[in-house]
Protein backbone atom coordinates (compact mmCIF):
# COMPACT_ATOMS: atom_id res chain seq x y z
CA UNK A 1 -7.29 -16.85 7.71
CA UNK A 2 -3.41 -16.24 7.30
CA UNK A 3 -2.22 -13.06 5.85
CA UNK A 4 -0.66 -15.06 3.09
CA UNK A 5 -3.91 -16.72 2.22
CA UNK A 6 -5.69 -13.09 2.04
CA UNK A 7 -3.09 -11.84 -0.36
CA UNK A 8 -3.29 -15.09 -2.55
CA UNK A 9 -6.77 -14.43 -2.62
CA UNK A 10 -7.18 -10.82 -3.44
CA UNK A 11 -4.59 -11.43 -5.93
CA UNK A 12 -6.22 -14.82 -7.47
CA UNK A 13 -2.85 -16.34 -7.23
CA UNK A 14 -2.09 -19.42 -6.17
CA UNK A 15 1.66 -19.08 -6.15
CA UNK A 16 4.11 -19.15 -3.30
CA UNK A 17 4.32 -16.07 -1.43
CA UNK A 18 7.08 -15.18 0.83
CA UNK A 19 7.21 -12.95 3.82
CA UNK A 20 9.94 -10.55 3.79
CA UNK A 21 8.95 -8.02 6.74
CA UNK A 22 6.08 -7.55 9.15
CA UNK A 23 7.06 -4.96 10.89
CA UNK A 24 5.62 -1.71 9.39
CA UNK A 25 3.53 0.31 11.75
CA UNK A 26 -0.11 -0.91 12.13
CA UNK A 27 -2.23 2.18 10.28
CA UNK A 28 -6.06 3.30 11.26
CA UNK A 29 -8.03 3.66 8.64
CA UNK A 30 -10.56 6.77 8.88
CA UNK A 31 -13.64 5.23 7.52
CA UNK A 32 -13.47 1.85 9.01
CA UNK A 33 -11.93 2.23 11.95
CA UNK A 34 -9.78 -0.32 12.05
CA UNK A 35 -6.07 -1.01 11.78
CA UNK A 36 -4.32 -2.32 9.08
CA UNK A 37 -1.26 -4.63 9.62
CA UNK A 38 0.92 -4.42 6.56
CA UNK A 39 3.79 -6.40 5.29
CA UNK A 40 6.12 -6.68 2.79
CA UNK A 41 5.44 -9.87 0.85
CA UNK A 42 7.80 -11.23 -2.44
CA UNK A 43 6.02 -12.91 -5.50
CA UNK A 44 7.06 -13.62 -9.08
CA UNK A 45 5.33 -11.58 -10.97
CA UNK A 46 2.73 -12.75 -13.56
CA UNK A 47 2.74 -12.17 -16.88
CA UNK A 48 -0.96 -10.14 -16.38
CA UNK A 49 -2.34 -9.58 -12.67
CA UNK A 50 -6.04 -11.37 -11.95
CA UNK A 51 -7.30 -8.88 -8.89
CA UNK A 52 -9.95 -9.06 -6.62
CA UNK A 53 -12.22 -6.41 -7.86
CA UNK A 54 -13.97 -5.90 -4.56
CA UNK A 55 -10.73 -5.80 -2.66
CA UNK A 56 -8.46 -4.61 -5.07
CA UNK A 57 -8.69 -1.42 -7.20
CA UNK A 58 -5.64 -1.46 -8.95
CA UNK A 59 -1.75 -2.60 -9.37
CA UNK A 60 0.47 -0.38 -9.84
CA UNK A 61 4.14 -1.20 -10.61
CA UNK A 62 7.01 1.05 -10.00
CA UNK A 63 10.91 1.16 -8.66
CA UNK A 64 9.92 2.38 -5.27
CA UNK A 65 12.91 5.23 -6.13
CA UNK A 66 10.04 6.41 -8.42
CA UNK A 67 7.15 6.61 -6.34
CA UNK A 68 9.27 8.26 -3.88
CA UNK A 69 10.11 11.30 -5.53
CA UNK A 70 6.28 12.00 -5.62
CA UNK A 71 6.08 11.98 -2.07
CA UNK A 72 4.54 15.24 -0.92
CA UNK A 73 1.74 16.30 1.85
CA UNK A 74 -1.80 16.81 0.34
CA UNK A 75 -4.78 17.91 1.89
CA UNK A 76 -8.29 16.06 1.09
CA UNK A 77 -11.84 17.21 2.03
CA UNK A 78 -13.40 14.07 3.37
CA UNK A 79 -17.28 14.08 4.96
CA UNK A 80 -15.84 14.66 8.38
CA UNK A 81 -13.41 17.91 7.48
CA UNK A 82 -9.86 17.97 5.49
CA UNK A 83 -7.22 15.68 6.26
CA UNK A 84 -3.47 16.06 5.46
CA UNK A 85 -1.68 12.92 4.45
CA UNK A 86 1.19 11.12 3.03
CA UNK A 87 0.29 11.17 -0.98
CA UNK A 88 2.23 10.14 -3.89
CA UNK A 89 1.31 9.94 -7.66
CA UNK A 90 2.08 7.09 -9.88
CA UNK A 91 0.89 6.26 -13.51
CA UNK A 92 -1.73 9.14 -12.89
CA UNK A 93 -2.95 7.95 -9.74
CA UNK A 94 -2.99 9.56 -6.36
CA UNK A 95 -1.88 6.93 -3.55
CA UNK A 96 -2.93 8.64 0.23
CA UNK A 97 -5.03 7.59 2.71
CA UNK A 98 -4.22 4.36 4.51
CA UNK A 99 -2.00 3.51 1.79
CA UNK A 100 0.07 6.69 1.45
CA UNK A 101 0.66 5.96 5.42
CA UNK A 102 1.91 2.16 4.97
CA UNK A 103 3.97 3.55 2.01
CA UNK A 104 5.49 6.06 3.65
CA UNK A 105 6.38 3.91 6.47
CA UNK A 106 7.77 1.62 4.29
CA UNK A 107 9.96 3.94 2.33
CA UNK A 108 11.24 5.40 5.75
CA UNK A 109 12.87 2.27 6.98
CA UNK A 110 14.12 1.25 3.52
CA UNK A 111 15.47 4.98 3.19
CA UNK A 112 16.40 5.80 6.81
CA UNK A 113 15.72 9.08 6.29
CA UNK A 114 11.92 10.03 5.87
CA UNK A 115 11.39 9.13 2.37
């Protein structure tokens, strides 16, 4: 299975989706114990989103100037002892963990300067 056809899936969309970087850093997850390969992908937005509710939890939609200026280090007590981690806040939510990472990494090479 193709990235593309992953993200078409846990999106439920059946448009064209278009590649736009694959280089962001490879992140561990702490549960799984995997890596994640992220990428940037571009796709015209729907009029509603359709997600995959056991991949998906949520879209959130934001200039990425926004969800910047929430960037700030938080500490989390997970079963195995706290972590400290890349966390942002957007519409109410708090975005860390393996996403905080990829987002962070993102926003550094778009920035240049450590988001």
């Amino acid at each position: 299975m193709t990235v593309l056809t992953r993200l078409r899936g846990d999106l439920r969309r059946r448009t064209p989706v278009s590649v736009a970087s694959s280089n962001i850093t490879p992140t561990p997850t702490v549960v799984t114990d995997i890596a994640i390969y992220p990428f940037v992908g571009l796709i015209a937005r729907p009029p509603a989103w359709t997600i995959a509710v056991d991949e998906v939890q949520a879209v959130l939609e934001a200039p990425l100037g926004e969800i910047a200026a929430t960037h700030r280090l938080e500490t989390f007590q997970r079963p195995r002892g706290p972590v400290t981690t890349d966390a942002y806040t957007l519409a109410g939510e708090t975005i860390w963990g393996a996403t905080g990472r990829i987002l962070a990494d993102l926003l550094e090479r778009l920035d240049g300067d450590g988001a």
